[in-house]
N, C-alpha and C. Protein backbone atom coordinates (compact mmCIF):
# COMPACT_ATOMS: atom_id res chain seq x y z
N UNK A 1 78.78 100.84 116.88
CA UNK A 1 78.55 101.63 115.69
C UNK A 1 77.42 102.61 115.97
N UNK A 2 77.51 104.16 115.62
CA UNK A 2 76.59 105.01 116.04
C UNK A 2 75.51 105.11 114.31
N UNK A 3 74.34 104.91 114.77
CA UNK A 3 73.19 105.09 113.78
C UNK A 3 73.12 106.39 112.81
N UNK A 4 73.14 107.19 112.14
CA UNK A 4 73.01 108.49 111.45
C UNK A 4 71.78 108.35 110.16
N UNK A 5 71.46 109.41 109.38
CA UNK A 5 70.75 109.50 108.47
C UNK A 5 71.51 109.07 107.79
N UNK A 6 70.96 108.60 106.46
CA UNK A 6 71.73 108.46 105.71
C UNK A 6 72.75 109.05 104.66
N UNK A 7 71.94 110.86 104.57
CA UNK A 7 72.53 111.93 103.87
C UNK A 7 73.64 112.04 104.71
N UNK A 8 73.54 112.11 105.60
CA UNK A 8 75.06 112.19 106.33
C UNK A 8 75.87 111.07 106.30
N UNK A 9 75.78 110.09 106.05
CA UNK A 9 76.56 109.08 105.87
C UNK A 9 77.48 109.50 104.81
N UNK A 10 76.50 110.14 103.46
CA UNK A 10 77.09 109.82 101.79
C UNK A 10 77.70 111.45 102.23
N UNK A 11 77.74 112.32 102.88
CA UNK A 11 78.35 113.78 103.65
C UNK A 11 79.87 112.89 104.27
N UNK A 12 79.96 112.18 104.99
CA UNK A 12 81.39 111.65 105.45
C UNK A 12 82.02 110.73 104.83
N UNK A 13 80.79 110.12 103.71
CA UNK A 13 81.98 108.97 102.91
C UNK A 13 82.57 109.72 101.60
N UNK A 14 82.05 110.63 101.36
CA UNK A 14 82.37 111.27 99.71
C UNK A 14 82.60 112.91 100.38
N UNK A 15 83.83 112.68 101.47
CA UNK A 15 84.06 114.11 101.89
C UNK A 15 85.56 114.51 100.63
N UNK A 16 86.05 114.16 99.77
CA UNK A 16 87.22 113.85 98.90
C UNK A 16 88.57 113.36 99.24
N UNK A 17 88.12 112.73 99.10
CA UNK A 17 89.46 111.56 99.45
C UNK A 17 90.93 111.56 98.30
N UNK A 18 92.02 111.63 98.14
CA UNK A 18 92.47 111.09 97.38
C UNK A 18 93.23 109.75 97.26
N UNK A 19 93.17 109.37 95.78
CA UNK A 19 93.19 108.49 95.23
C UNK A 19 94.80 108.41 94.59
N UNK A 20 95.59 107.07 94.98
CA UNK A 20 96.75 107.47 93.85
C UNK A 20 96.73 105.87 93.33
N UNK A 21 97.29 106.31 92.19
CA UNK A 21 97.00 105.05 90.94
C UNK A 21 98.64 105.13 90.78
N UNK A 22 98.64 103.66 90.52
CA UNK A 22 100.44 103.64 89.94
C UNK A 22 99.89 102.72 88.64
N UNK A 23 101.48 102.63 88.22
CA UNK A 23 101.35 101.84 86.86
C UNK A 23 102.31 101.74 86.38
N UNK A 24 103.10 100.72 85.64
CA UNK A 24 104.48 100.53 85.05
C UNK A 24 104.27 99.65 83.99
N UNK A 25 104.97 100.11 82.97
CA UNK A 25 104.78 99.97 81.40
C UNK A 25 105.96 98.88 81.01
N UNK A 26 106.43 98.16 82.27
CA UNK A 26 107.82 97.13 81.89
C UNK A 26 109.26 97.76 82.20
N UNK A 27 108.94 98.92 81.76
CA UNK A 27 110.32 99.75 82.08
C UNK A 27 110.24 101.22 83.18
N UNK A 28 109.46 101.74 83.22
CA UNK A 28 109.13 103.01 83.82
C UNK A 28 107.97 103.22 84.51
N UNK A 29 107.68 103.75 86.36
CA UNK A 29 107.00 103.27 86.94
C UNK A 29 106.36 104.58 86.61
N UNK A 30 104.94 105.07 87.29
CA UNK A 30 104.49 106.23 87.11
C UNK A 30 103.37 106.15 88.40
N UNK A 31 102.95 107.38 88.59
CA UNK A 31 102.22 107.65 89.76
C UNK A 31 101.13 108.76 89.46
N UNK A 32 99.83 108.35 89.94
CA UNK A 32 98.77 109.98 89.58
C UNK A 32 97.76 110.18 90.46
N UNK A 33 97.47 110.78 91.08
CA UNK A 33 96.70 111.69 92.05
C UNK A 33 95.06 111.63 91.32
N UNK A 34 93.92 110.97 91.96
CA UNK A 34 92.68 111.40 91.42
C UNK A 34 91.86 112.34 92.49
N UNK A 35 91.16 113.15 92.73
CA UNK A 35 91.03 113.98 93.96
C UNK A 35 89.25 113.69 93.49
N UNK A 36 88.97 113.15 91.70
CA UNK A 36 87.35 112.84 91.99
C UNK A 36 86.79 111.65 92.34
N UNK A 37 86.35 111.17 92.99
CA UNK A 37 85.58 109.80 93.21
C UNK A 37 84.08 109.83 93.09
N UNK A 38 83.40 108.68 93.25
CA UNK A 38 82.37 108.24 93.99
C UNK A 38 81.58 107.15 93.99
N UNK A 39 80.80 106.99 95.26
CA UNK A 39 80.34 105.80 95.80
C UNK A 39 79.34 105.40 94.61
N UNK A 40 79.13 103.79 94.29
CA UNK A 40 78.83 103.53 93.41
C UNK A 40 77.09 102.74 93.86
N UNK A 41 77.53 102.21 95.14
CA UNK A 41 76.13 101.47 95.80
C UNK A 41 76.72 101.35 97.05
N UNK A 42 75.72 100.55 98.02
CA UNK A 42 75.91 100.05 99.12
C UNK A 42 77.00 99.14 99.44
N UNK A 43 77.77 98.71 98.20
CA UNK A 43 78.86 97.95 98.52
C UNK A 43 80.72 98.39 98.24
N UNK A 44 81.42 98.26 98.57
CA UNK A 44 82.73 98.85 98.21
C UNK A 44 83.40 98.84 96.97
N UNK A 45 81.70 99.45 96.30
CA UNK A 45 82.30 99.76 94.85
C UNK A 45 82.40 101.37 94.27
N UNK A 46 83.56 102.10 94.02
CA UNK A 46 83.18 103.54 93.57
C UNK A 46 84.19 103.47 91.78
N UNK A 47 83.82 104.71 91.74
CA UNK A 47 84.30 105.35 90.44
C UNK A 47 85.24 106.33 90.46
N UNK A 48 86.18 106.46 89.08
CA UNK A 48 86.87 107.31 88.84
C UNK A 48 86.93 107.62 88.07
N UNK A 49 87.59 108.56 87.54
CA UNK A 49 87.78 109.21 86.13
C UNK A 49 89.26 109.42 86.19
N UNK A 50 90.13 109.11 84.90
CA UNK A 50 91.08 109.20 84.18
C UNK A 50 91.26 109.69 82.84
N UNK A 51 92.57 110.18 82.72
CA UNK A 51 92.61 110.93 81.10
C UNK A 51 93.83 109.81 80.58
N UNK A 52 94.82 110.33 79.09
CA UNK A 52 95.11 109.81 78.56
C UNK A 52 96.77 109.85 79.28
């Protein structure tokens, strides 16, 4: 594993990634694209945002 600063770390982990979310309501499957994220702490926790 190569050492870096750490600004560059949060520069290659939150370069935008996307995100796809599924979901099925019992009858009809669905699919959605999130293109915002982000890292939440030091552990493999981040965030998203969704609408209705």
């Amino acid at each position: 594993m190569k050492k870096m600063r750490l600004h560059k770390a949060f520069t290659l982990m939150e370069s935008g990634p996307v995100i796809l979310v599924t979901t099925n309501d019992g009858e009809k499957n669905n699919i959605m694209t999130i293109s915002w994220n982000m890292v939440m702490d030091f552990t493999p926790l981040f965030a998203i945002t969704t609408g209705p």
